[in-house]
C-alpha atoms as a PDB file:
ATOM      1  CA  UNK A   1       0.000   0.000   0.000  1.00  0.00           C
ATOM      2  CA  UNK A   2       1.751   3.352  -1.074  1.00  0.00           C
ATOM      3  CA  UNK A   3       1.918   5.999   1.778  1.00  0.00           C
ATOM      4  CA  UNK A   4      -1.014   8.028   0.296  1.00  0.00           C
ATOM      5  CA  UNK A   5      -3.368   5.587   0.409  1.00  0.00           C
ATOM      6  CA  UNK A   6      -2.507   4.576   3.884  1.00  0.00           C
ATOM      7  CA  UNK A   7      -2.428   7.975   4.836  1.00  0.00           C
ATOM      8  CA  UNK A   8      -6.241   8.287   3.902  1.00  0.00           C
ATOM      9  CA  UNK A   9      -7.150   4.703   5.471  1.00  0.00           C
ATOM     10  CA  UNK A  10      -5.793   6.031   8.534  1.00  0.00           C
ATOM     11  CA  UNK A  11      -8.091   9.221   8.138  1.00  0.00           C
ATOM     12  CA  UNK A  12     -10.814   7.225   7.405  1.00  0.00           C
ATOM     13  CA  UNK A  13     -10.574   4.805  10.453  1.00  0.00           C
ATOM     14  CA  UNK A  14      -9.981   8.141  12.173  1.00  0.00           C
ATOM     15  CA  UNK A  15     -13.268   9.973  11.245  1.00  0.00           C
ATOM     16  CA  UNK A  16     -15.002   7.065  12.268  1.00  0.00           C
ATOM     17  CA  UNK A  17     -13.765   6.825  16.139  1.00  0.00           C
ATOM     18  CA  UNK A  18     -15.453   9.510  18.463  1.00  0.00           C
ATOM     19  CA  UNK A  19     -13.993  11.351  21.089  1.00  0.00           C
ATOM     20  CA  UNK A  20     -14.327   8.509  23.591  1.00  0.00           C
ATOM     21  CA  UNK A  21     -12.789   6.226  21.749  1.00  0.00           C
ATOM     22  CA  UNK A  22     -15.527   4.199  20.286  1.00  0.00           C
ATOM     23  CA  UNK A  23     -16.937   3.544  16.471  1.00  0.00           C
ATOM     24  CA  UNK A  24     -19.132   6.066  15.033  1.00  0.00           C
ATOM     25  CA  UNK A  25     -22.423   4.065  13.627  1.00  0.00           C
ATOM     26  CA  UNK A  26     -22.217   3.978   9.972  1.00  0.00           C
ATOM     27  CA  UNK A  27     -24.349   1.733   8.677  1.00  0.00           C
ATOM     28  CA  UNK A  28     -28.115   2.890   9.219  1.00  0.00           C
ATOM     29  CA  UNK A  29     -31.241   0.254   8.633  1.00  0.00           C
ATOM     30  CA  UNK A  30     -34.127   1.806   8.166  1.00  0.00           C
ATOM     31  CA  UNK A  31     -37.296  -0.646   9.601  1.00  0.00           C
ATOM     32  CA  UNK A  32     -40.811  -1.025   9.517  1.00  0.00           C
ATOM     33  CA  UNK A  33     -43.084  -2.393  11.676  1.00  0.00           C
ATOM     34  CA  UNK A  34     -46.562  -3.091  10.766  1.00  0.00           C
ATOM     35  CA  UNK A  35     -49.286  -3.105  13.602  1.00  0.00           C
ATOM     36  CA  UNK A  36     -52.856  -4.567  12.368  1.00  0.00           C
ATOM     37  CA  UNK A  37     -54.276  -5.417  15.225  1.00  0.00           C
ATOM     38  CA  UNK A  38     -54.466  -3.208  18.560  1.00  0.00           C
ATOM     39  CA  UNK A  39     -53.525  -3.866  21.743  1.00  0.00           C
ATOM     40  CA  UNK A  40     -51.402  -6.282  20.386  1.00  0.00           C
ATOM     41  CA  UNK A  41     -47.773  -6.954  20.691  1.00  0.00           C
ATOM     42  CA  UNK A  42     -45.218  -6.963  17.764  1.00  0.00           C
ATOM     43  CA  UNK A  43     -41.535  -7.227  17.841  1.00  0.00           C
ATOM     44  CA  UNK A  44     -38.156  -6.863  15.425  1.00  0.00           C
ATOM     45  CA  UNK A  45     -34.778  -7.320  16.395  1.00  0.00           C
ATOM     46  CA  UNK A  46     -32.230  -4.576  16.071  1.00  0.00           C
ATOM     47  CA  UNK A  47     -29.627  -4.957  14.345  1.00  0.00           C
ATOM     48  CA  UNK A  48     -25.650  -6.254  15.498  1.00  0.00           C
ATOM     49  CA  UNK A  49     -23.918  -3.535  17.339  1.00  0.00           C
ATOM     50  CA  UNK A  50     -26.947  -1.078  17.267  1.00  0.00           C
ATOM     51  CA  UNK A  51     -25.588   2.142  18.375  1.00  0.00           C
ATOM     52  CA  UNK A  52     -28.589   4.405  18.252  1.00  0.00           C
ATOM     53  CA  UNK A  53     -32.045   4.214  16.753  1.00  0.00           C
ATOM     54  CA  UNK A  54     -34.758   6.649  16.838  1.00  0.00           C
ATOM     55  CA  UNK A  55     -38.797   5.077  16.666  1.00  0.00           C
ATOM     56  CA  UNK A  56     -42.374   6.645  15.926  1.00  0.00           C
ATOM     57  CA  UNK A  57     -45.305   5.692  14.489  1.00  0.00           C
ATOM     58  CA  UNK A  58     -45.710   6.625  10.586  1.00  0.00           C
ATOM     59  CA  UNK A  59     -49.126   9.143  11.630  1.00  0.00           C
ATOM     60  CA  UNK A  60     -48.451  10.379  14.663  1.00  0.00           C
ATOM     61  CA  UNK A  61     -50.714   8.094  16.531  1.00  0.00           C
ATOM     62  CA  UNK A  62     -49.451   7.263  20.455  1.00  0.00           C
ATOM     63  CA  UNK A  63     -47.918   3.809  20.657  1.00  0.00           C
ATOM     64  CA  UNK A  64     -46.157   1.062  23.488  1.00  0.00           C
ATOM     65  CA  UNK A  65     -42.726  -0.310  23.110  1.00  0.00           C
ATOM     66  CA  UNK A  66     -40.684  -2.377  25.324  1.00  0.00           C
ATOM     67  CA  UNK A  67     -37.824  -4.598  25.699  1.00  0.00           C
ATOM     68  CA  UNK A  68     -39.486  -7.148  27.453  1.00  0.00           C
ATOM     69  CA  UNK A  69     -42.102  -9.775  26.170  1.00  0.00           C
ATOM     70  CA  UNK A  70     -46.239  -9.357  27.052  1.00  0.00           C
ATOM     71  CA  UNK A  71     -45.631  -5.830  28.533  1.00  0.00           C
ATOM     72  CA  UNK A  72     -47.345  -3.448  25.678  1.00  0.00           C
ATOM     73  CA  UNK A  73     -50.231  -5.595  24.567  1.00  0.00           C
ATOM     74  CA  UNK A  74     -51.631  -5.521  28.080  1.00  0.00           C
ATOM     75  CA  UNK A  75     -49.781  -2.297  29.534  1.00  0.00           C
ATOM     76  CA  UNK A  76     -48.308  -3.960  32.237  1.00  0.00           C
ATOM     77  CA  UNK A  77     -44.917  -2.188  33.335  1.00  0.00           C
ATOM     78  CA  UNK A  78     -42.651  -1.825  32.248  1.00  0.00           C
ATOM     79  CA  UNK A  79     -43.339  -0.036  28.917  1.00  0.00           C
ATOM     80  CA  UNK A  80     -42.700   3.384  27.508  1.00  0.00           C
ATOM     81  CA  UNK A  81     -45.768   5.624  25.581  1.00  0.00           C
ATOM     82  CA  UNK A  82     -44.392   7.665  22.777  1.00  0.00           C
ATOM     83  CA  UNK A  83     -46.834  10.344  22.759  1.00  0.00           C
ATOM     84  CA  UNK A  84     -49.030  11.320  19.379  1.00  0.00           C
ATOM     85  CA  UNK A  85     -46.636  13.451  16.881  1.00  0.00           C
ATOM     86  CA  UNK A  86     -43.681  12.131  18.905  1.00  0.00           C
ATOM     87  CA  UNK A  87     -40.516   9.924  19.114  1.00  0.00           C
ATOM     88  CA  UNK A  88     -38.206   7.812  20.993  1.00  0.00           C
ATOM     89  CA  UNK A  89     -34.662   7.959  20.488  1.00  0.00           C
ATOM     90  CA  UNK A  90     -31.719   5.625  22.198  1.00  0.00           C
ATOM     91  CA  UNK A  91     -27.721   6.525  22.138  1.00  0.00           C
ATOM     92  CA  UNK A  92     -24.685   5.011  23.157  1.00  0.00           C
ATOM     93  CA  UNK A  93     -25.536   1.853  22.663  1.00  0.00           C
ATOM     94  CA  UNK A  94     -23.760  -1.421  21.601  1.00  0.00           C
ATOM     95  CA  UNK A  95     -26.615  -3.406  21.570  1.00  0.00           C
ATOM     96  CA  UNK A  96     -26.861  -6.971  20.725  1.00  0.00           C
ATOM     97  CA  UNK A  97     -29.968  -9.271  20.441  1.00  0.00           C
ATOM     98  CA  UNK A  98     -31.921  -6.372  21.999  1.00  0.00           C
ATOM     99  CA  UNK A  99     -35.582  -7.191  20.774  1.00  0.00           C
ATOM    100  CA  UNK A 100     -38.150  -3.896  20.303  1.00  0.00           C
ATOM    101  CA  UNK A 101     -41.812  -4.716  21.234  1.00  0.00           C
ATOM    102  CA  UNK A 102     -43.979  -2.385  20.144  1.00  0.00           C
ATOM    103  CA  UNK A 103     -48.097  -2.174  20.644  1.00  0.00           C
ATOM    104  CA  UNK A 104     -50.751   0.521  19.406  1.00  0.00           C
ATOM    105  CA  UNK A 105     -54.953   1.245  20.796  1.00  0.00           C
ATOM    106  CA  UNK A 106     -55.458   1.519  17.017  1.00  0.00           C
ATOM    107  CA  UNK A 107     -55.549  -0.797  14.236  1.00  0.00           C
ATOM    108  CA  UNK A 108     -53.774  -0.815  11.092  1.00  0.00           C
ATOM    109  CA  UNK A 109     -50.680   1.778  12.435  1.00  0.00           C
ATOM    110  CA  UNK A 110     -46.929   1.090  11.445  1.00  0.00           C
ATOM    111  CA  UNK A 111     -43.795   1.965  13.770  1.00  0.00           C
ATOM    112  CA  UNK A 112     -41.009   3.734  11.717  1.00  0.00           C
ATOM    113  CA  UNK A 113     -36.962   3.461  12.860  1.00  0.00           C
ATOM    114  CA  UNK A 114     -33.666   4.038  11.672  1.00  0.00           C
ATOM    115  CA  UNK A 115     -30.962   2.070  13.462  1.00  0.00           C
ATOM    116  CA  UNK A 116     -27.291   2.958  13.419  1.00  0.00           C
ATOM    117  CA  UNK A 117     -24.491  -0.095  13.771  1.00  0.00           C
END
């Protein structure tokens, strides 16, 4: 590898390291996740090495999510509301197997998110 190329590797590995020393995510998924039925729970795996991912649902409308199983369907806590015409957002992460389940009071409503790895 000639020097200039290495130089720019280098600066490449560089711009993707933050200022504590960890990866930058830079691989984004973007997900859907289709809710027919209400008041009942659905669920999709993040991605590998999530480091962030912000959630809403695709009209506005209020929904559940969770991390653990039978909590949104029911409302049993633990759960988190994301308010109508709002969003949830996690950071810092380095997430792996970490399952979203997500519930609506209406039928027919779809959760948006983008995850970063």
């Amino acid at each position: 590898m000639n020097e200039l190329r290495m130089l720019t590797a280098i600066a490449d590995l560089d711009a993707k390291i933050d200022r504590q020393g960890k990866a930058r995510p830079t691989r984004p998924v973007i997900f859907n996740i289709p809710m027919p039925l209400a008041d009942t729970e659905y669920k999709w795996f993040l991605p590998k090495h999530t480091k962030t991912f912000r959630i809403h649902c695709r009209d506005g409308t209020a929904f559940r999510f969770s991390f653990e199983m039978d909590k949104v369907a029911s409302s049993s806590p633990p759960y988190i509301t994301v308010r109508a015409n709002g969003s949830h957002q996690e950071r810092n992460l380095d997430a792996e197997g970490l399952i979203l389940y997500v519930a609506c009071g209406s039928t027919d409503k779809v959760v948006e998110g983008i995850a970063w790895s």
